[in-house]
PDB file of N, CA and C in Angstrom:
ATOM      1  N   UNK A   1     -14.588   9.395  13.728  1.00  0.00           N
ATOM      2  CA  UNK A   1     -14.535   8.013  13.302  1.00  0.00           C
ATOM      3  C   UNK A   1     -14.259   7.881  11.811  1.00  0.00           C
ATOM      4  N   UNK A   2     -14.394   8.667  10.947  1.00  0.00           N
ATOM      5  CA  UNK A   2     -14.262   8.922   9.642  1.00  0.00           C
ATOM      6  C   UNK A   2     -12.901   8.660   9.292  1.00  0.00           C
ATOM      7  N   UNK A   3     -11.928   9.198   9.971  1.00  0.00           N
ATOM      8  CA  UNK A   3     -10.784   9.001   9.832  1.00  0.00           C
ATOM      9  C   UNK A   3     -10.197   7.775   9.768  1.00  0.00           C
ATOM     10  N   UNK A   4     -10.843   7.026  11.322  1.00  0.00           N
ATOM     11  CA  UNK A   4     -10.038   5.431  11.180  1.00  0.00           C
ATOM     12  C   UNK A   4     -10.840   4.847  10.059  1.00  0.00           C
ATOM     13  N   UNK A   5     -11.937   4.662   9.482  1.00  0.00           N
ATOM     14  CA  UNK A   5     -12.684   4.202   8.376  1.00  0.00           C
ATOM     15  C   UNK A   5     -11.556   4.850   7.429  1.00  0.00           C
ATOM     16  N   UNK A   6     -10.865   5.448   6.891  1.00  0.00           N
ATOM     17  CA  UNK A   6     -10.318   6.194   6.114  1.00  0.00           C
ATOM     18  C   UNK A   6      -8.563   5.152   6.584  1.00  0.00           C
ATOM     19  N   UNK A   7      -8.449   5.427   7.106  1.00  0.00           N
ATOM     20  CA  UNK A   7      -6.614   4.389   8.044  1.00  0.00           C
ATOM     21  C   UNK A   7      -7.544   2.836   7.226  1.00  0.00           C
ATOM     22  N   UNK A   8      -8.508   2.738   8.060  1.00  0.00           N
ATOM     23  CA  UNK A   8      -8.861   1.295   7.873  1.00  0.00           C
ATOM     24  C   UNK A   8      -8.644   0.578   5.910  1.00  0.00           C
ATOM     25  N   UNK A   9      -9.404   1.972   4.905  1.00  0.00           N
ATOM     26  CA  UNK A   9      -9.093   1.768   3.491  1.00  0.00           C
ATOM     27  C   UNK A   9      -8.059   1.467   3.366  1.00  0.00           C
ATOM     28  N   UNK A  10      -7.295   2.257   3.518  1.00  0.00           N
ATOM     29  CA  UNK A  10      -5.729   2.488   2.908  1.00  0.00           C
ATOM     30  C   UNK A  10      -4.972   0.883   3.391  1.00  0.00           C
ATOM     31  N   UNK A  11      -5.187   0.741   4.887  1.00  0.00           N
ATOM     32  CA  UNK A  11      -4.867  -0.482   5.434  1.00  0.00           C
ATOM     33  C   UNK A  11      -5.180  -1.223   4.182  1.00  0.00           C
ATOM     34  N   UNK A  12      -6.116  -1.537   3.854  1.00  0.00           N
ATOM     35  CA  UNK A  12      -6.726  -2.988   2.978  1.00  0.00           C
ATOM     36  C   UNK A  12      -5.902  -2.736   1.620  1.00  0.00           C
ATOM     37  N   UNK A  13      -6.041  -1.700   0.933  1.00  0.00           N
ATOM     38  CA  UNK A  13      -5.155  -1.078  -0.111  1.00  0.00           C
ATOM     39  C   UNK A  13      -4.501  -1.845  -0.507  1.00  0.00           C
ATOM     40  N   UNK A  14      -3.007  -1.244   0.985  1.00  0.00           N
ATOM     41  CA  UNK A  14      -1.695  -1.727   1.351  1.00  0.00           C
ATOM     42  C   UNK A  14      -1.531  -2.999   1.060  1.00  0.00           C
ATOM     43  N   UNK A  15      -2.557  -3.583   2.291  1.00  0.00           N
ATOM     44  CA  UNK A  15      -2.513  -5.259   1.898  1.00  0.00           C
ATOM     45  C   UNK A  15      -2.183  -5.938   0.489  1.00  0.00           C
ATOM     46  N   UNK A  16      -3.715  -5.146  -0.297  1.00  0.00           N
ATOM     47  CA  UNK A  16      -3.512  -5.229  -1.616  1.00  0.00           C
ATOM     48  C   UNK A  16      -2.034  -5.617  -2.640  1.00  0.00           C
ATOM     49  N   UNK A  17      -2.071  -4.500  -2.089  1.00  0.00           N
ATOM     50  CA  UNK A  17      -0.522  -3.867  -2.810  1.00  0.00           C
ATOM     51  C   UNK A  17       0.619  -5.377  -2.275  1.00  0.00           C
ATOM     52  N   UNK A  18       0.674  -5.488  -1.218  1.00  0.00           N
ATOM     53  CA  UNK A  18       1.524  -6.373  -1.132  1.00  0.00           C
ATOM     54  C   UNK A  18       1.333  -7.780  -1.631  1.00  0.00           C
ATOM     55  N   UNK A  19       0.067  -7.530  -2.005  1.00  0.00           N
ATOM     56  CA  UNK A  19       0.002  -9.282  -2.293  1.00  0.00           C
ATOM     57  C   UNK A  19       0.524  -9.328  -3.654  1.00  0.00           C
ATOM     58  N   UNK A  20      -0.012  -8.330  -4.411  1.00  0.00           N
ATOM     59  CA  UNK A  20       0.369  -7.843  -5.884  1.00  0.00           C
ATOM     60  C   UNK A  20       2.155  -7.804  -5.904  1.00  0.00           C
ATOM     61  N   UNK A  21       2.921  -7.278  -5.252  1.00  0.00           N
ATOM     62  CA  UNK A  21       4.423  -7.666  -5.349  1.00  0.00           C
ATOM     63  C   UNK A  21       4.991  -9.025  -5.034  1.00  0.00           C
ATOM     64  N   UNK A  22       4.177  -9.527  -4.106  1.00  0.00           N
ATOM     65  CA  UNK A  22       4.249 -10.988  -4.215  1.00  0.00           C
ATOM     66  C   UNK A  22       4.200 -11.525  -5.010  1.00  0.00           C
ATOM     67  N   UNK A  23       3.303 -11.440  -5.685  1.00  0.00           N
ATOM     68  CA  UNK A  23       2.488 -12.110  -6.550  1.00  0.00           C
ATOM     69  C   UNK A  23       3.462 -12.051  -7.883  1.00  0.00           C
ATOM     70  N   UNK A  24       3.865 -10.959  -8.312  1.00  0.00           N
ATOM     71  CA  UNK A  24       5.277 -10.389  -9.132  1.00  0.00           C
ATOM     72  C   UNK A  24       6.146 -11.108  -8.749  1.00  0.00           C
ATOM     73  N   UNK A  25       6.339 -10.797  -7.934  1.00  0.00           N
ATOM     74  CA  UNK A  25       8.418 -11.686  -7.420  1.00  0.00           C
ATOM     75  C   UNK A  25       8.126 -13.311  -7.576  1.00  0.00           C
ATOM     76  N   UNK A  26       6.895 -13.886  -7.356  1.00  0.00           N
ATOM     77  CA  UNK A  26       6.962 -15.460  -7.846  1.00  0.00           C
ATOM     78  C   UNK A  26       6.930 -15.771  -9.087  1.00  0.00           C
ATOM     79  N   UNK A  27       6.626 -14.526 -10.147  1.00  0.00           N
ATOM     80  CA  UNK A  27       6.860 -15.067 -11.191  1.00  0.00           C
ATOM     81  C   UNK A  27       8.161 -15.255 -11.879  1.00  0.00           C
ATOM     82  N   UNK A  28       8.509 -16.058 -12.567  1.00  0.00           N
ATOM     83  CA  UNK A  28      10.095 -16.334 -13.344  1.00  0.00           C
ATOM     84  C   UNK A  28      10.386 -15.143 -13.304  1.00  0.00           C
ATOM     85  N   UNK A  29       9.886 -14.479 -14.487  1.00  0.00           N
ATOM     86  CA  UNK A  29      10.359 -12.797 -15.062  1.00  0.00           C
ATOM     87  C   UNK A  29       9.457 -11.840 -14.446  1.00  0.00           C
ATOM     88  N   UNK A  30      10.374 -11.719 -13.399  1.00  0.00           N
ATOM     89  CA  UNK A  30       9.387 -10.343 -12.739  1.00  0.00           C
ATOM     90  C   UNK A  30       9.606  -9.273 -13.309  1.00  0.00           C
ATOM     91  N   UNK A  31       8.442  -8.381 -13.598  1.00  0.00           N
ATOM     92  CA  UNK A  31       8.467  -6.989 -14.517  1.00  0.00           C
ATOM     93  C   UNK A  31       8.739  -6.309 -13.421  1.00  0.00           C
ATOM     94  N   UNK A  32      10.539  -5.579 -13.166  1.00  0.00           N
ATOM     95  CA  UNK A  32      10.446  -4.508 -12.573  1.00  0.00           C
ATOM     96  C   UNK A  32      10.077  -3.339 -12.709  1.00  0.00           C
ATOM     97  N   UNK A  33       9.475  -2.687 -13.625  1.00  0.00           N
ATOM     98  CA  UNK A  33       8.808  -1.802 -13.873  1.00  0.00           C
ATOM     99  C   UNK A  33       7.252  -1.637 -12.971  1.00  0.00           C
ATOM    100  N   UNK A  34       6.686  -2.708 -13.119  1.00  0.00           N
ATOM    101  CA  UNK A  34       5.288  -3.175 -12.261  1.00  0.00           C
ATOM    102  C   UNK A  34       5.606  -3.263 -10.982  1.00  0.00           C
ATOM    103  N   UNK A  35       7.041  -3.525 -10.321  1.00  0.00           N
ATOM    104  CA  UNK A  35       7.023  -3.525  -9.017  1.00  0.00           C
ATOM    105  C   UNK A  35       7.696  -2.394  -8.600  1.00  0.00           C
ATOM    106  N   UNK A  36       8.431  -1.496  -9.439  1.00  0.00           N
ATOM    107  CA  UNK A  36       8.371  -0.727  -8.858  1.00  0.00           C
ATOM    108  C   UNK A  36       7.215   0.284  -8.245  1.00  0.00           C
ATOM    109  N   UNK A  37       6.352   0.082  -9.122  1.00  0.00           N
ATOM    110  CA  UNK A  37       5.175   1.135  -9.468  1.00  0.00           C
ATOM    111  C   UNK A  37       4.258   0.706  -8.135  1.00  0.00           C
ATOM    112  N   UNK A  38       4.134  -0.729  -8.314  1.00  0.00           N
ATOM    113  CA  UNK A  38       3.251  -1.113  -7.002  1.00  0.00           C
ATOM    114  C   UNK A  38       4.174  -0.895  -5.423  1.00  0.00           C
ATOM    115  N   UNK A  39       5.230  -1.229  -5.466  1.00  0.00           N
ATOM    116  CA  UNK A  39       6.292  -0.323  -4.272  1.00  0.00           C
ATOM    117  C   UNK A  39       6.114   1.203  -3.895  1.00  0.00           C
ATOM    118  N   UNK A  40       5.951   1.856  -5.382  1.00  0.00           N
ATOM    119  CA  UNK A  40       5.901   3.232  -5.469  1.00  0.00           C
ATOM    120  C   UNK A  40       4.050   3.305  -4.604  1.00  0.00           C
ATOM    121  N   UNK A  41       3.121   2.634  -4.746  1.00  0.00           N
ATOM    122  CA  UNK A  41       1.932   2.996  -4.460  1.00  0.00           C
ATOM    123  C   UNK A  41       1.776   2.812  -3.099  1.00  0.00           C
ATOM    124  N   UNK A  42       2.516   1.605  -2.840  1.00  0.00           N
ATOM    125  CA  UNK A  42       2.051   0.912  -1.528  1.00  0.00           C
ATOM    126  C   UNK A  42       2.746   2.372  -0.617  1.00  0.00           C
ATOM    127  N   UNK A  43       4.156   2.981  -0.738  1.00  0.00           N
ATOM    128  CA  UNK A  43       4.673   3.738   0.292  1.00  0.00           C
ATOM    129  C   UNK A  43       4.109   4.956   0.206  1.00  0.00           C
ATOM    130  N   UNK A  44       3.365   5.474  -0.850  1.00  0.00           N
ATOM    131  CA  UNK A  44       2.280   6.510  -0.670  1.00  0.00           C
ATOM    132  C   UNK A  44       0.914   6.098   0.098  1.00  0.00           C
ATOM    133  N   UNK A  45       0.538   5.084   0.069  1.00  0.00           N
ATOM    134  CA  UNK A  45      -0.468   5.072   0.667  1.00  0.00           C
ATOM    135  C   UNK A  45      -0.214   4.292   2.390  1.00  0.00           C
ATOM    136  N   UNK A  46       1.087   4.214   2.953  1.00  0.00           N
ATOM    137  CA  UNK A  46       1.549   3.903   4.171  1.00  0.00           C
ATOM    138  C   UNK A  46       1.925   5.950   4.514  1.00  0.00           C
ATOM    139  N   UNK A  47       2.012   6.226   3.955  1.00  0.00           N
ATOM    140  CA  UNK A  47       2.225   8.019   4.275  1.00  0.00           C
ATOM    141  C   UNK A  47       1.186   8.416   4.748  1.00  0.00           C
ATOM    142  N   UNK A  48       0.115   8.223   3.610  1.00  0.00           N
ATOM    143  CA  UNK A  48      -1.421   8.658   3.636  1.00  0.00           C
ATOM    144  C   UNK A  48      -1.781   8.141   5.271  1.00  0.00           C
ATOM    145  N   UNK A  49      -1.851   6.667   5.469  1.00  0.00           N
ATOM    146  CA  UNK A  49      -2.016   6.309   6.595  1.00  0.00           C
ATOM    147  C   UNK A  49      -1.081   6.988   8.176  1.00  0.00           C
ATOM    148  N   UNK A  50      -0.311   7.431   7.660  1.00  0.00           N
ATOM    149  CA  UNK A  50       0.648   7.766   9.186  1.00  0.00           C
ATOM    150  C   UNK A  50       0.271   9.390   9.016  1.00  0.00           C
ATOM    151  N   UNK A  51      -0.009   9.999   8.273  1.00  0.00           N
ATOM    152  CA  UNK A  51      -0.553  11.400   8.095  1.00  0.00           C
ATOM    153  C   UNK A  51      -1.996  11.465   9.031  1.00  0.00           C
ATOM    154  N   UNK A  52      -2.522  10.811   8.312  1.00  0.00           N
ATOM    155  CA  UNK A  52      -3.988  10.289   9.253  1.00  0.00           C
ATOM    156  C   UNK A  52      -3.751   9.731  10.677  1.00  0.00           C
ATOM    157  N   UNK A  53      -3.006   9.021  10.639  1.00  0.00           N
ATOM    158  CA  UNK A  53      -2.924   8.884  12.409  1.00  0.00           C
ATOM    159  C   UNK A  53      -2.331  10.047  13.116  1.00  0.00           C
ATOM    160  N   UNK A  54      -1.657  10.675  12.043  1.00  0.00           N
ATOM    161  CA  UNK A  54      -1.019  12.159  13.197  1.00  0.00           C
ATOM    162  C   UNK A  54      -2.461  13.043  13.470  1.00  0.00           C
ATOM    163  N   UNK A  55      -3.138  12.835  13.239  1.00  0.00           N
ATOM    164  CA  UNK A  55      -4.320  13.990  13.189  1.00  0.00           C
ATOM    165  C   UNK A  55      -5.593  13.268  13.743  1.00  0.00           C
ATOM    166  N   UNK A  56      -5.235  11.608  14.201  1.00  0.00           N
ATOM    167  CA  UNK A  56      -6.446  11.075  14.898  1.00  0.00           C
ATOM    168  C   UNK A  56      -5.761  11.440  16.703  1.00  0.00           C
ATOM    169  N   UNK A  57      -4.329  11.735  16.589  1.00  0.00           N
ATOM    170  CA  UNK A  57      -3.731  11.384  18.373  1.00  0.00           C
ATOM    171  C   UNK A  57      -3.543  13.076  18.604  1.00  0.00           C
TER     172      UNK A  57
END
């Protein structure tokens, strides 16, 4: 069960993460630098998550 508690973090993370590029792209001057970085985080931690599901099935 440790594991999906562990899928389940990263899940919320992610979320995170996306609200944060949102949150970027509505502004006038979006800092692409900041979205890349939060792009760059969010698809490491969607890895993290599909790594972990290979090893819960």
């Amino acid at each position: 069960m440790a594991v999906e508690a562990q899928i389940r973090e990263l899940g919320s993370r992610h979320k995170s993460l996306e609200e944060a590029i949102q949150d970027e792209l509505r502004r006038p001057y979006a800092d692409d630098l900041r979205l890349r970085q939060l792009k760059r985080q969010k698809l490491k931690l969607k890895e993290e998550m599909e790594a972990l599901r290979g090893h819960v099935h």
